[in-house]
C-alpha atoms as a PDB file:
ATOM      1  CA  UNK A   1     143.089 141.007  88.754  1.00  0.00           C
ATOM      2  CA  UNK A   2     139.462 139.889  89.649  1.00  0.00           C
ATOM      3  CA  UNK A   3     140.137 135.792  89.682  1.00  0.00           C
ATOM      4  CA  UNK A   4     136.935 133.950  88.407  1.00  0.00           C
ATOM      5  CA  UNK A   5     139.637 130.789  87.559  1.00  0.00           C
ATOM      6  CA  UNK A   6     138.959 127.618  89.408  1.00  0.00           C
ATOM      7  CA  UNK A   7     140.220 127.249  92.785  1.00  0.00           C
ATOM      8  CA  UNK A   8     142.126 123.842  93.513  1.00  0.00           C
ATOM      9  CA  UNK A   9     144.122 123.575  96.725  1.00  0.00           C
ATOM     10  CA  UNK A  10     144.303 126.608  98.944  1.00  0.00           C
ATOM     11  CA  UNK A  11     145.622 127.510 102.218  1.00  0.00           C
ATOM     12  CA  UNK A  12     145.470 130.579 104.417  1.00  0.00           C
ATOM     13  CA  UNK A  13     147.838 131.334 107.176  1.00  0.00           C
ATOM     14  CA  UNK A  14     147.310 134.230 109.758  1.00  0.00           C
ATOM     15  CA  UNK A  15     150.145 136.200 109.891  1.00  0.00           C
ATOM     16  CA  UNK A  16     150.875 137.607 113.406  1.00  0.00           C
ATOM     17  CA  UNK A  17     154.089 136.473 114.085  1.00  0.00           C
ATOM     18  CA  UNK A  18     157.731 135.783 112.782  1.00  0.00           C
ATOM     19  CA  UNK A  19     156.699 131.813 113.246  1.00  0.00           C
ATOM     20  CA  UNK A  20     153.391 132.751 110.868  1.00  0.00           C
ATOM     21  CA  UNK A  21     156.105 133.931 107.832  1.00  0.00           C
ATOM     22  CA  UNK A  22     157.987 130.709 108.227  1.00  0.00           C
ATOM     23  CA  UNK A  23     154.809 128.905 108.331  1.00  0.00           C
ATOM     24  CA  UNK A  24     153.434 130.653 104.844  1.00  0.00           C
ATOM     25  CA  UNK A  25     156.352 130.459 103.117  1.00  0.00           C
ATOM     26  CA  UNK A  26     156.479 126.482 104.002  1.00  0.00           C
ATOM     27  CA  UNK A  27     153.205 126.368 102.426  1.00  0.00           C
ATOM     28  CA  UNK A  28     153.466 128.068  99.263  1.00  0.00           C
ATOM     29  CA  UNK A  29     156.729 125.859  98.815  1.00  0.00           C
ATOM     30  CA  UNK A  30     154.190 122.971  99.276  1.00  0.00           C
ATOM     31  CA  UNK A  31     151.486 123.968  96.973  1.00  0.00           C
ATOM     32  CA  UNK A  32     154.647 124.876  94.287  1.00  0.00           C
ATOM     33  CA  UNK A  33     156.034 121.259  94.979  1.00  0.00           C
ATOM     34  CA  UNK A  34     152.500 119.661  94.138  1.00  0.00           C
ATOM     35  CA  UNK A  35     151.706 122.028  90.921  1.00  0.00           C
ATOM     36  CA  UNK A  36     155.630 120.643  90.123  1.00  0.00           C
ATOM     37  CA  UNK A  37     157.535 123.746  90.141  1.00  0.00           C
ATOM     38  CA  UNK A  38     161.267 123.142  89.950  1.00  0.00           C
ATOM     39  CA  UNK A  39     163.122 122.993  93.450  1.00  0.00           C
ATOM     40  CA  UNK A  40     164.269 126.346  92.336  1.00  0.00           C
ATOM     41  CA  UNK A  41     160.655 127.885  91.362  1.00  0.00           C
ATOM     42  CA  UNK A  42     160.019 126.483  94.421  1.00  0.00           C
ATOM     43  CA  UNK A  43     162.302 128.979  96.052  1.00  0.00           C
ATOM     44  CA  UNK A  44     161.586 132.108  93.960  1.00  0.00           C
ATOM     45  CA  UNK A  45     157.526 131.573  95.101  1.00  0.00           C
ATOM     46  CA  UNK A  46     158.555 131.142  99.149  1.00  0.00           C
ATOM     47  CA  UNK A  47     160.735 134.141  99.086  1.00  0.00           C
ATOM     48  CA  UNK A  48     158.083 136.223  97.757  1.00  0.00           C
ATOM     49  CA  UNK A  49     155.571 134.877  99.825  1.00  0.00           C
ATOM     50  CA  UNK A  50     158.434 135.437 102.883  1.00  0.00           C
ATOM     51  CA  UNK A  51     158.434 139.114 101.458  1.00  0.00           C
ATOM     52  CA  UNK A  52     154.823 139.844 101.124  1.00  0.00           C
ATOM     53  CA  UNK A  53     154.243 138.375 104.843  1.00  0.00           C
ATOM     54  CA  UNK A  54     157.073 140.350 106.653  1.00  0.00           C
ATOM     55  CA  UNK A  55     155.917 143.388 105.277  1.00  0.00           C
ATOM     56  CA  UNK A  56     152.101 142.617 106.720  1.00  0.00           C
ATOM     57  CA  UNK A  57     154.064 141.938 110.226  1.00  0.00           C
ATOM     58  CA  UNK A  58     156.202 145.355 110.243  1.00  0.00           C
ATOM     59  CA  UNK A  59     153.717 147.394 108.264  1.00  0.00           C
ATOM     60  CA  UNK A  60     150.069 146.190 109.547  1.00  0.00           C
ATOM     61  CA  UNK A  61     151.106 143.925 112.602  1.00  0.00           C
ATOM     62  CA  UNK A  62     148.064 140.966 111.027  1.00  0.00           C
ATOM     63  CA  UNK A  63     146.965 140.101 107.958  1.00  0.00           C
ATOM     64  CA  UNK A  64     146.600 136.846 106.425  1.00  0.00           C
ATOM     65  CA  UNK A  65     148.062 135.004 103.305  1.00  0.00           C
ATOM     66  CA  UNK A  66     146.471 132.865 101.085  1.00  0.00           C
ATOM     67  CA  UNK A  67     147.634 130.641  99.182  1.00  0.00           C
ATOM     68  CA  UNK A  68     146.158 128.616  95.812  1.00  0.00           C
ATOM     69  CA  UNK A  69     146.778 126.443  92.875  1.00  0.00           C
ATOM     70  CA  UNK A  70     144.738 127.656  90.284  1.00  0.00           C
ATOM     71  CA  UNK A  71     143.699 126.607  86.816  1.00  0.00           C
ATOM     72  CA  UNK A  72     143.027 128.257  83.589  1.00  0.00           C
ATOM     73  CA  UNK A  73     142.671 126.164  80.722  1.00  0.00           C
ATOM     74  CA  UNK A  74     146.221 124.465  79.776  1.00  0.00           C
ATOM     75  CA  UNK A  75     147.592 126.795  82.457  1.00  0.00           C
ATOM     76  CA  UNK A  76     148.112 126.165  86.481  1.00  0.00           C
ATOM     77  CA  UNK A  77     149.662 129.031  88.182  1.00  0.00           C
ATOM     78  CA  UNK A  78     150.063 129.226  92.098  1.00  0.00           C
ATOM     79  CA  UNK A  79     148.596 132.320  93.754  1.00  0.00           C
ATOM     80  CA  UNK A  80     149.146 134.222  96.426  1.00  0.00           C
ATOM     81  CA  UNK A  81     146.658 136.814  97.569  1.00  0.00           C
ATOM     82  CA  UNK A  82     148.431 138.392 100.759  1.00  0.00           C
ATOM     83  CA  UNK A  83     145.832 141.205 102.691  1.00  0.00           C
ATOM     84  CA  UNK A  84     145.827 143.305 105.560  1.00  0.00           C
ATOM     85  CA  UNK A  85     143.570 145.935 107.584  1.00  0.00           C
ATOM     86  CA  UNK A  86     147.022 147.942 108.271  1.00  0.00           C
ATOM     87  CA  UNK A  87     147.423 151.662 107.622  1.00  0.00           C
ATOM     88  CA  UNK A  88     147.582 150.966 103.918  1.00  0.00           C
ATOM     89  CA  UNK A  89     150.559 153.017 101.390  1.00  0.00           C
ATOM     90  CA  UNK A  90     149.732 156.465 101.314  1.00  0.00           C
ATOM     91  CA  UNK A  91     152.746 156.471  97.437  1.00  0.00           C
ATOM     92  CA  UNK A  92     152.373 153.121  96.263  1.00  0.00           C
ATOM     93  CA  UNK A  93     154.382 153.983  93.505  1.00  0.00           C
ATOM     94  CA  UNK A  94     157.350 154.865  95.839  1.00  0.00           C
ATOM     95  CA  UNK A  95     156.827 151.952  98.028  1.00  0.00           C
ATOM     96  CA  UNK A  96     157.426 150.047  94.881  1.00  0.00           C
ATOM     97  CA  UNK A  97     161.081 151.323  94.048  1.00  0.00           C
ATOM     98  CA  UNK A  98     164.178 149.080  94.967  1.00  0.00           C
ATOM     99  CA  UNK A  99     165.461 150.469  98.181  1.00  0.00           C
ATOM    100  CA  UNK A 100     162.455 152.285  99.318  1.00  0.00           C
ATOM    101  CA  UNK A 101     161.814 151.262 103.069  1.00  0.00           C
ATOM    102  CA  UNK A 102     160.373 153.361 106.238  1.00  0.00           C
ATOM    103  CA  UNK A 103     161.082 150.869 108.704  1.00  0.00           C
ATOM    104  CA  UNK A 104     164.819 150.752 108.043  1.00  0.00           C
ATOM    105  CA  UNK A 105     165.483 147.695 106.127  1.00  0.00           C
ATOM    106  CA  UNK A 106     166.659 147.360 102.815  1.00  0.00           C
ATOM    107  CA  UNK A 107     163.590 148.039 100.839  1.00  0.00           C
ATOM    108  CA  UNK A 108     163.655 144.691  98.643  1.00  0.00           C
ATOM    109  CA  UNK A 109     160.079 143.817 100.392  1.00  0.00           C
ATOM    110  CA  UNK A 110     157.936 144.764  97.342  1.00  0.00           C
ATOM    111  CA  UNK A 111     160.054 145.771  94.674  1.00  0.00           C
ATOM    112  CA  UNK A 112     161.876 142.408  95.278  1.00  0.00           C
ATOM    113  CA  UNK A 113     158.250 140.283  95.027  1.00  0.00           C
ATOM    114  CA  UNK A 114     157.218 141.880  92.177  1.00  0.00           C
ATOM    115  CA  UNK A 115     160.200 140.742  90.568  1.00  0.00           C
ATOM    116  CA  UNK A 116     160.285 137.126  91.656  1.00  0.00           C
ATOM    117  CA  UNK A 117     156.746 136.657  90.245  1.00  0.00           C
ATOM    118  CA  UNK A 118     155.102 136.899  87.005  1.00  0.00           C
ATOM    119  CA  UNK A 119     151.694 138.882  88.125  1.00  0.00           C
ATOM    120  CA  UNK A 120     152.213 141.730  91.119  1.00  0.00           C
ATOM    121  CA  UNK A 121     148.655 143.735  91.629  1.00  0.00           C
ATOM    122  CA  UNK A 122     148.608 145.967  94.703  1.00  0.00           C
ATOM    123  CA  UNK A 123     145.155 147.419  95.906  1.00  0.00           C
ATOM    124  CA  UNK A 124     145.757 149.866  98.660  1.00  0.00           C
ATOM    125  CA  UNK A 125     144.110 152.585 100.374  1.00  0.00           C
ATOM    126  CA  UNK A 126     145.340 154.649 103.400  1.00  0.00           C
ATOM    127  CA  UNK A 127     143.630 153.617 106.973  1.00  0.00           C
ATOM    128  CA  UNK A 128     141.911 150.842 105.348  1.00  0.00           C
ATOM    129  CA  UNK A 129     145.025 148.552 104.156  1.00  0.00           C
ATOM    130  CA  UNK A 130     146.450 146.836 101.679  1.00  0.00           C
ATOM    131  CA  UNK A 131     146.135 143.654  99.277  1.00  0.00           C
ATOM    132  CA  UNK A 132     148.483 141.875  97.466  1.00  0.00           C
ATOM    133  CA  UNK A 133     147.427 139.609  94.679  1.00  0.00           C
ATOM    134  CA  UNK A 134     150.826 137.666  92.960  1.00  0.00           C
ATOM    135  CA  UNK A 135     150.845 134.764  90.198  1.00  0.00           C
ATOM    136  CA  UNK A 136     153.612 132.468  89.426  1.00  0.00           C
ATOM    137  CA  UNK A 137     153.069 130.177  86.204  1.00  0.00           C
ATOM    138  CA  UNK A 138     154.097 126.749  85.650  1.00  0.00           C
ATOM    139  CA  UNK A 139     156.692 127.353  82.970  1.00  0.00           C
ATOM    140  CA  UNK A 140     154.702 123.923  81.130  1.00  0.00           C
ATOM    141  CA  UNK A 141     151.338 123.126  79.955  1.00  0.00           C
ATOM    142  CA  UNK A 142     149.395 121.062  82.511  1.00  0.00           C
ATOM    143  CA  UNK A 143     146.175 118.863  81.427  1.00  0.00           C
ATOM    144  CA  UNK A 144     143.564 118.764  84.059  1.00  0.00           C
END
């Protein structure tokens, strides 16, 4: 999902400890709020962002979010491109399934973003890490 659309607001947070997940998914609320979202888009973006974070603090222990408002014509979209330098996912197509979890929780991490958002493209590669690239769409047209 190479992203050649224009940038407009970003913002990165280092994720390195519980406080840094709070502090990303605070954000991408923010950036949701000023694209317009509803309150409850709102929500659906920061608990995917809150997914995609935790999973960079169990799995990779650092990694940063980032976080954009993005246009394409008509459309504004808020993304999320979430990376680490972690051991990467050796089956990313089990890592993927509802339930799946090696560190014990309930396995929603992935699965459960993928769901909440309307693009989900994961690049990974075993002892190199692991990106995350997610899109949410305004549900209306916005003029520039």
């Amino acid at each position: 999902m190479s992203d050649p659309i224009e940038a407009v607001m970003a913002s990165e947070v280092t994720i390195a400890s519980d406080v840094d997940v709070v502090t990303a998914r605070q954000r991408g609320r923010e950036l949701a709020a000023e694209l317009t979202f509803s309150r409850g888009d709102q929500t659906v973006i920061a608990a995917a962002i809150s997914e995609i974070a935790r999973n960079i603090l169990t799995y990779a222990g650092r990694g940063t979010v980032r976080m954009s408002i993005k246009h394409d014509g008509d459309r504004s979209a808020v993304v999320v491109v979430a990376r680490d330098d972690g051991p990467g996912i050796a089956d990313i197509t089990l890592a993927m399934r509802d339930g799946y979890s090696t560190s014990g929780g309930l396995g929603v991490g992935l699965g459960g973003a993928r769901q909440l958002m309307d693009e989900f493209e994961l690049i990974s590669a075993v002892g190199e890490g692991t990106t995350i690239t997610m899109r949410k769409w305004h549900p209306r047209v916005h003029a520039r």
